[in-house]
C-alpha atoms as a PDB file:
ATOM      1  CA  UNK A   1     121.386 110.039 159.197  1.00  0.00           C
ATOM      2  CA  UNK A   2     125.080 110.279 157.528  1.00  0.00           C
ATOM      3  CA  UNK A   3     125.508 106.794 159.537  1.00  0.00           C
ATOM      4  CA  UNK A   4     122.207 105.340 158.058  1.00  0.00           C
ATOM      5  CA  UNK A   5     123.519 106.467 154.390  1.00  0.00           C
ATOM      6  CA  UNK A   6     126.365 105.056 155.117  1.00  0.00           C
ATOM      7  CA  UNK A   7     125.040 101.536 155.521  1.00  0.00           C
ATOM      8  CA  UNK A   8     122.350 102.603 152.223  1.00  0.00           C
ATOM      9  CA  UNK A   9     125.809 102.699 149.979  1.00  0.00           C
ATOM     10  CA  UNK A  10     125.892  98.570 150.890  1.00  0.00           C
ATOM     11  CA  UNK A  11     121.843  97.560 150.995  1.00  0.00           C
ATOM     12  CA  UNK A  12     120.250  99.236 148.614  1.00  0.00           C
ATOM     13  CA  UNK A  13     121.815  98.873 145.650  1.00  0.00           C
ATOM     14  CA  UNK A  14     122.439  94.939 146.685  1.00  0.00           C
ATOM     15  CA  UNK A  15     118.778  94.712 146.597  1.00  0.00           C
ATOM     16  CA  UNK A  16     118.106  95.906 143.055  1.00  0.00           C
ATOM     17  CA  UNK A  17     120.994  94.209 141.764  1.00  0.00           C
ATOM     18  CA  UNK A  18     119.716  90.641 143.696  1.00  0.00           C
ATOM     19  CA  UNK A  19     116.363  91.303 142.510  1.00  0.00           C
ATOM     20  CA  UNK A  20     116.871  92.188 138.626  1.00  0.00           C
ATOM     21  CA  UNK A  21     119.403  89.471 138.504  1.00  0.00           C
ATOM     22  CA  UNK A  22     116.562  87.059 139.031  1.00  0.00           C
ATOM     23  CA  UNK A  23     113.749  88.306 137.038  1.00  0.00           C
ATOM     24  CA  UNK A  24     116.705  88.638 133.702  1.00  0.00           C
ATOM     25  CA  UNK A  25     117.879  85.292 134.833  1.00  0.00           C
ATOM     26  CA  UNK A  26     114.448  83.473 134.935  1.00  0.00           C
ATOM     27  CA  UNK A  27     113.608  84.888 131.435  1.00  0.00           C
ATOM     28  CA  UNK A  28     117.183  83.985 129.975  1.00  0.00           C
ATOM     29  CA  UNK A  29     116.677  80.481 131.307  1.00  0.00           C
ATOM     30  CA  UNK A  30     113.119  80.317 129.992  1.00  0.00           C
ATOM     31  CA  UNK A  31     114.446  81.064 126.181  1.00  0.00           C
ATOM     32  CA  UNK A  32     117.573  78.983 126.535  1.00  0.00           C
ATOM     33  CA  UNK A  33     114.965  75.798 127.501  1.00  0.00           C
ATOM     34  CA  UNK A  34     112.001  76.990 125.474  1.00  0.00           C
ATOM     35  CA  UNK A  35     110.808  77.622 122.130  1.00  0.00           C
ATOM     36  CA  UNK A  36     111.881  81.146 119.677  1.00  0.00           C
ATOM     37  CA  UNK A  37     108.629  83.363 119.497  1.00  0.00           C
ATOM     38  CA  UNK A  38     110.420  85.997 117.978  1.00  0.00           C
ATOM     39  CA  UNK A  39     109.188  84.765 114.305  1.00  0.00           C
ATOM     40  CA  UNK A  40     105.492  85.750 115.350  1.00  0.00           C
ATOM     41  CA  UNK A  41     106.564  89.183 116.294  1.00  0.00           C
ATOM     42  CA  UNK A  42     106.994  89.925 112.425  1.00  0.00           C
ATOM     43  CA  UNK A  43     108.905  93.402 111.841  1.00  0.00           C
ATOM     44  CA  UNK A  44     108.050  94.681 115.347  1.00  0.00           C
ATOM     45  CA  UNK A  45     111.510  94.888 116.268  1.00  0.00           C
ATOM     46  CA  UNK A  46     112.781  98.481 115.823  1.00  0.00           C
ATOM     47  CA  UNK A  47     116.238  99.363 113.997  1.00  0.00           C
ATOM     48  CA  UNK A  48     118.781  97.957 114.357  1.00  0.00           C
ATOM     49  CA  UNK A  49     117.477  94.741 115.611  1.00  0.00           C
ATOM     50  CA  UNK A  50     114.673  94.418 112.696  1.00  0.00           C
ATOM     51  CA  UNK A  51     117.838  94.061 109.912  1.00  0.00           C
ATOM     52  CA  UNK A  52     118.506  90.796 112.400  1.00  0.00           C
ATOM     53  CA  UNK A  53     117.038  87.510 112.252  1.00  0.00           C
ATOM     54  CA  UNK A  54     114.814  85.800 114.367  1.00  0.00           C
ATOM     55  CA  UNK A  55     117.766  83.315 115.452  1.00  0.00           C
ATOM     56  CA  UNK A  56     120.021  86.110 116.263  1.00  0.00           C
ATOM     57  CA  UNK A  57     117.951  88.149 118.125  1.00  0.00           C
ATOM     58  CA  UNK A  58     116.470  85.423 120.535  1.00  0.00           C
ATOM     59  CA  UNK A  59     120.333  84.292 120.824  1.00  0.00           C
ATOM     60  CA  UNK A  60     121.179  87.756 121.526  1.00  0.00           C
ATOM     61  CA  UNK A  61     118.322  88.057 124.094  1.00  0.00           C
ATOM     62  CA  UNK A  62     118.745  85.167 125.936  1.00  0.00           C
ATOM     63  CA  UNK A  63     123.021  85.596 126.570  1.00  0.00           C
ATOM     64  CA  UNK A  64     122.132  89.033 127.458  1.00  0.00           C
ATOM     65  CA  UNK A  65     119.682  87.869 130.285  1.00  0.00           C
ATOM     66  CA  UNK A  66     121.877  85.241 131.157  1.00  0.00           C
ATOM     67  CA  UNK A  67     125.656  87.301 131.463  1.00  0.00           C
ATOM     68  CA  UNK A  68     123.441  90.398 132.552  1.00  0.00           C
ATOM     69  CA  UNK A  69     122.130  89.012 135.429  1.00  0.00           C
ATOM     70  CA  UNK A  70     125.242  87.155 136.403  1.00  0.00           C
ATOM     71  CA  UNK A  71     127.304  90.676 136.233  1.00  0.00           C
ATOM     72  CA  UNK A  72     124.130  92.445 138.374  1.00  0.00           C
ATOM     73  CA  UNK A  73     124.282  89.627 141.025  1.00  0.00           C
ATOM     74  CA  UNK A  74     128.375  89.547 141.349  1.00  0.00           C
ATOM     75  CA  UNK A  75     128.519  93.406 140.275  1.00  0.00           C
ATOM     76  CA  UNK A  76     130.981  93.566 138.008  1.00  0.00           C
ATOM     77  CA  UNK A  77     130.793  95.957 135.398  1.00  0.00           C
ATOM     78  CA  UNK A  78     127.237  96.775 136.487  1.00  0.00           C
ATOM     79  CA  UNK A  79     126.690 100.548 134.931  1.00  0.00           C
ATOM     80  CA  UNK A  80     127.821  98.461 131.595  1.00  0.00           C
ATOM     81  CA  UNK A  81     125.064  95.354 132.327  1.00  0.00           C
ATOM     82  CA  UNK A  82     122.501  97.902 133.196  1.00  0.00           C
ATOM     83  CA  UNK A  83     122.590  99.635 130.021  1.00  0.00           C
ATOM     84  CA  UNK A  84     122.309  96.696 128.621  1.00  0.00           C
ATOM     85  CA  UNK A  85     119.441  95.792 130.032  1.00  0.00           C
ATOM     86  CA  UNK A  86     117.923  99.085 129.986  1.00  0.00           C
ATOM     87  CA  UNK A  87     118.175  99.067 126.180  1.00  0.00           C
ATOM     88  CA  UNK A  88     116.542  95.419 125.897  1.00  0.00           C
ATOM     89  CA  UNK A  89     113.767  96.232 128.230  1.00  0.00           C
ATOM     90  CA  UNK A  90     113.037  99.099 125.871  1.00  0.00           C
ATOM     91  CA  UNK A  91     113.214  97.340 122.692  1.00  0.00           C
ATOM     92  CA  UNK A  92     111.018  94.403 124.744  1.00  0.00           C
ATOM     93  CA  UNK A  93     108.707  97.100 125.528  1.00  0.00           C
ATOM     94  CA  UNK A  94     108.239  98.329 121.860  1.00  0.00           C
ATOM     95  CA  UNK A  95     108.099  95.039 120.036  1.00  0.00           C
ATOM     96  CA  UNK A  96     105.929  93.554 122.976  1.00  0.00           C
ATOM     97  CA  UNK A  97     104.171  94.953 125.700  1.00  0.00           C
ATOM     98  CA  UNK A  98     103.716  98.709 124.293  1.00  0.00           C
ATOM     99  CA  UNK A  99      99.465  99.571 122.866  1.00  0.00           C
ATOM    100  CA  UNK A 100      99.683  98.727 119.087  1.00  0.00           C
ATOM    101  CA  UNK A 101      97.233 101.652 118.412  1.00  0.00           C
ATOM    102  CA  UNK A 102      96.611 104.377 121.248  1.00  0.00           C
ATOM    103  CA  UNK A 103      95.456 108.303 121.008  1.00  0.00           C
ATOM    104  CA  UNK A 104      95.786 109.975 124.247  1.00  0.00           C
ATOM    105  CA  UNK A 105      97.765 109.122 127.352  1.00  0.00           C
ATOM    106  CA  UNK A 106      94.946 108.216 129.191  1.00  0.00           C
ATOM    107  CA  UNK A 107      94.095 104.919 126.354  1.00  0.00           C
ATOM    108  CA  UNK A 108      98.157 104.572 127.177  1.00  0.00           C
ATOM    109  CA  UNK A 109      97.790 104.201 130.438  1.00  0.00           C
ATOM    110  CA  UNK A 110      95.318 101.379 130.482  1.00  0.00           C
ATOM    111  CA  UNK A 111      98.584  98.989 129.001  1.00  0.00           C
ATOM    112  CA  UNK A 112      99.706  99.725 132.735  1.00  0.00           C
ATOM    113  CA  UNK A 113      99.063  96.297 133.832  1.00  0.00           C
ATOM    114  CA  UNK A 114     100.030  93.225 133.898  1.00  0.00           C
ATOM    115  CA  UNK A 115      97.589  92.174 131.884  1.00  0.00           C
ATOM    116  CA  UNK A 116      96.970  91.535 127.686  1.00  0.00           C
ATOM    117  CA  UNK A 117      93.359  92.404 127.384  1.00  0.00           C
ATOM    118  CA  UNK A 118      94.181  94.946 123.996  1.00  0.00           C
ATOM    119  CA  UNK A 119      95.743  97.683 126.173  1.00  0.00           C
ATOM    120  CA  UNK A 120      99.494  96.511 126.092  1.00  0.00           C
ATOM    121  CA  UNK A 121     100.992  95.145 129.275  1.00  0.00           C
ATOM    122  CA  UNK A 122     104.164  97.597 130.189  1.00  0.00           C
ATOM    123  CA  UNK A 123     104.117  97.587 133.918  1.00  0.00           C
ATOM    124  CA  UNK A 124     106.548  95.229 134.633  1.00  0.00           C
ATOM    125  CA  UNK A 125     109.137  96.199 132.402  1.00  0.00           C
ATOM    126  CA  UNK A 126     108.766  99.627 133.316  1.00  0.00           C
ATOM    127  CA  UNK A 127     109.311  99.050 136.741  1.00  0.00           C
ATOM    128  CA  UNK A 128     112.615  97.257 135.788  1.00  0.00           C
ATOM    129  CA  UNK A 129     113.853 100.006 134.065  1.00  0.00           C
ATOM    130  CA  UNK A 130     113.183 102.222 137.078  1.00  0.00           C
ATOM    131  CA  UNK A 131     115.323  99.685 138.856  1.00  0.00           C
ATOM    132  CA  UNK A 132     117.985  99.846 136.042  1.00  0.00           C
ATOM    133  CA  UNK A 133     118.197 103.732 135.974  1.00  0.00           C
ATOM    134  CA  UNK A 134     120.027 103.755 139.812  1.00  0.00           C
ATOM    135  CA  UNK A 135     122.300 100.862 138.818  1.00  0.00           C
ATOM    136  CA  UNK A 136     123.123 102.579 135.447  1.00  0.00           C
ATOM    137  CA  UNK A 137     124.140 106.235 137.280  1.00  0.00           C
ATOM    138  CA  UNK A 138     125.410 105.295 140.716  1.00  0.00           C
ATOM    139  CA  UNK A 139     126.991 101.800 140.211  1.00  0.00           C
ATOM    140  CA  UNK A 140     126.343  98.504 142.092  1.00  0.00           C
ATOM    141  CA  UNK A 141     127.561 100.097 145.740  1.00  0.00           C
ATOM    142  CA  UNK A 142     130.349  98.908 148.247  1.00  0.00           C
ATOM    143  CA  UNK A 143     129.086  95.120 148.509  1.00  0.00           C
ATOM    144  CA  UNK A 144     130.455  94.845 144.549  1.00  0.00           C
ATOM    145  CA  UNK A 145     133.365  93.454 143.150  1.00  0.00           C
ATOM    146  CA  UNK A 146     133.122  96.927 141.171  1.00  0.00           C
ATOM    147  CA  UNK A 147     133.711  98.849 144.638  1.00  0.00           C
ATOM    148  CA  UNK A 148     136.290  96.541 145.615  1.00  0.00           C
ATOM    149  CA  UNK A 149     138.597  96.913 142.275  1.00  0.00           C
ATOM    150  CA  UNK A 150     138.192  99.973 142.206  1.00  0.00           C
ATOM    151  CA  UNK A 151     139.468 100.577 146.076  1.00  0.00           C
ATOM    152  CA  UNK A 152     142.079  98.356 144.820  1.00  0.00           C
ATOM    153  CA  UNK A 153     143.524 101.218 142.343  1.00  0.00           C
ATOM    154  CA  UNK A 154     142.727 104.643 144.059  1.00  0.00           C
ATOM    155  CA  UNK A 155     141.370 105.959 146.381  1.00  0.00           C
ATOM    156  CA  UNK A 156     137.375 106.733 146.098  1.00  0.00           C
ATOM    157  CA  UNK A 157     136.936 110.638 145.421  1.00  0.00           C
ATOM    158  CA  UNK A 158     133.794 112.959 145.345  1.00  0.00           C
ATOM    159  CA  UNK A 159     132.090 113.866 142.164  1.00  0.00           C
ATOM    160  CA  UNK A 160     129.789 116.059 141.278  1.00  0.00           C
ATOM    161  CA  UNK A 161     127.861 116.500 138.241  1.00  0.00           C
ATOM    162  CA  UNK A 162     128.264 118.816 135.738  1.00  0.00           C
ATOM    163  CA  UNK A 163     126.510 119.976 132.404  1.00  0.00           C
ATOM    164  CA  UNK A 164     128.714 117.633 130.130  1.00  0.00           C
ATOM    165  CA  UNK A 165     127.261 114.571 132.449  1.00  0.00           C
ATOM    166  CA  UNK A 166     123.958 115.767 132.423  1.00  0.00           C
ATOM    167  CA  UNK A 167     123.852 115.764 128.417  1.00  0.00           C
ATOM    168  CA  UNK A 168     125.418 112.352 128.247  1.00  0.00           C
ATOM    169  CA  UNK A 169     122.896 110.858 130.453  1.00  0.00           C
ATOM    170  CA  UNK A 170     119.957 112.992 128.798  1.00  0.00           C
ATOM    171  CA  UNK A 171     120.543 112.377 125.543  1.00  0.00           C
ATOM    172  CA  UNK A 172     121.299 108.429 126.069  1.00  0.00           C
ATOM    173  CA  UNK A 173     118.094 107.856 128.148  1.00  0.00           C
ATOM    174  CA  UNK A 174     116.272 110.027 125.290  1.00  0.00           C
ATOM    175  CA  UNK A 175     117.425 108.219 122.318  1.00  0.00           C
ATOM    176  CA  UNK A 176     116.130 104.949 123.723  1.00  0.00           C
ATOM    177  CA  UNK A 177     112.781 106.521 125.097  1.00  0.00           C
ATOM    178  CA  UNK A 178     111.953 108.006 121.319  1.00  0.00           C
ATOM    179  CA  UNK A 179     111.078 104.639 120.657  1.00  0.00           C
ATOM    180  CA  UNK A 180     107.973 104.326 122.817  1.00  0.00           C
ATOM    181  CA  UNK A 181     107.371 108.554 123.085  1.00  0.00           C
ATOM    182  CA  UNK A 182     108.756 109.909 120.213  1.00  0.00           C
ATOM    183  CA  UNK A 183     108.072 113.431 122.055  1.00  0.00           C
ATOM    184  CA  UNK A 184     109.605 113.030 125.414  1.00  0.00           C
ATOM    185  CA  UNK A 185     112.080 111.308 123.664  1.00  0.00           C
ATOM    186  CA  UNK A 186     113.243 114.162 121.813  1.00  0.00           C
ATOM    187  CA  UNK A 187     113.021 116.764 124.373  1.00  0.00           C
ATOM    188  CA  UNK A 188     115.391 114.650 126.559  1.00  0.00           C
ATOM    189  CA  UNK A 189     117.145 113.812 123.559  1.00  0.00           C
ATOM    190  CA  UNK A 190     117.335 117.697 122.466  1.00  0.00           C
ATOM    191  CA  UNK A 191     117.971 118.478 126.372  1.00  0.00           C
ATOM    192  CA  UNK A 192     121.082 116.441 126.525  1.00  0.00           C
ATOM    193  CA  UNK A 193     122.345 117.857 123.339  1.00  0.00           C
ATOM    194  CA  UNK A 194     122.146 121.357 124.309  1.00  0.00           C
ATOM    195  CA  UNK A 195     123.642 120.516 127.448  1.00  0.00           C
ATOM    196  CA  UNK A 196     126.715 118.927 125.653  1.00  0.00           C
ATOM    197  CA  UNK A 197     126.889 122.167 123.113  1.00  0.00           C
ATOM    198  CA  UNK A 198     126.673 125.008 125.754  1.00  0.00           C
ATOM    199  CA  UNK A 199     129.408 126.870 125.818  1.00  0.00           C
ATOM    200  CA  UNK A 200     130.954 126.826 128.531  1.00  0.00           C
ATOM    201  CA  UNK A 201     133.849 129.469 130.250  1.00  0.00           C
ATOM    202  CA  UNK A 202     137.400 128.676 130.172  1.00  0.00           C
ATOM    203  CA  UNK A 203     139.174 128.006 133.326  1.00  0.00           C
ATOM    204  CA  UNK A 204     142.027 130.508 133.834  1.00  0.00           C
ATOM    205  CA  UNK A 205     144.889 129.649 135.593  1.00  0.00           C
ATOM    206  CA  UNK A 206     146.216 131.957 138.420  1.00  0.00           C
ATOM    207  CA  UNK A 207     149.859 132.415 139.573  1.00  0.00           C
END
């Protein structure tokens, strides 16, 4: 199966990346050609973006789906454009498609759907930051430009990941997830920071 990974490390990252690049496109174009809505969302926007106007915001929104999805299609600077995107699917989440008023996780998972019936309407954004998480951690694979400046400079190396990676990763993904569950949020969040603040041994050279 080492061969079958082998051709994985080309496909299946093209695929998200061809995908996502779409769907971000298609909205970008849709608020470059259409209307701003963002005035009827009132002060649904979360900090930082609620000290920002209307204007900027949709202007902000629509370049980001625009360069994002270019930069996921070509992939070039992909962990960078996934972020990106990760963080505006979250605050898209929050100001649009999350329950205004739930109590359990069972009334929260009725906004599961593509649907607005009262429930919120989160499915399809969630599964686009599923899609984003890969893209964010492993890259855009070997059919990138990524991959190929990078095999222009040095030669590709194993890593493996340690606890300082771990909390990075944690505590970024937990930050931005504190806006929908403030709980998981935090325990990620909380996770990542205790990861970063574990002591760790020294490394003693030997002669």
């Amino acid at each position: 199966m080492s061969r079958v990974d082998g051709v994985g490390h080309w496909l299946s990252p093209l695929g998200l990346r061809a995908l996502l690049a779409w769907e971000f496109f298609e909205a970008g174009r849709e608020k470059l050609h259409g209307d701003n809505w963002f005035a009827d969302l009132g002060d649904k926007f979360p900090l930082p973006f609620s000290l920002l106007s209307p204007g900027v915001n949709w202007t902000l929104a629509t370049w980001l789906e625009l360069i994002g999805a270019l930069a996921l299609l070509l992939g070039l600077g992909t962990r960078y454009a996934a972020a990106a995107l990760w963080v505006l699917t979250v605050v898209a989440i929050y100001a649009v498609h999350w329950p205004s008023d739930w109590s359990s996780l069972s009334e929260l998972w009725q906004g599961y759907a593509i649907t607005n019936d009262g429930f919120g309407n989160y499915k399809l954004p969630l599964i686009y930051l599923l899609m984003l998480l890969p893209l964010m951690l492993n890259g855009a694979g070997r059919f990138s430009l990524d991959h190929l400046i990078v095999s222009t400079r040095r030669a590709q190396t194993t890593t493996s990941a340690d606890g300082t990676a771990w909390g990075v990763v944690l505590a970024a993904i937990g930050v931005t997830v504190s806006l929908l569950l403030p709980w998981a949020g935090a325990v990620l969040a909380m996770a990542g920071i205790a990861l970063l603040t574990w002591p760790r041994r020294p490394i003693l050279a030997t002669s």
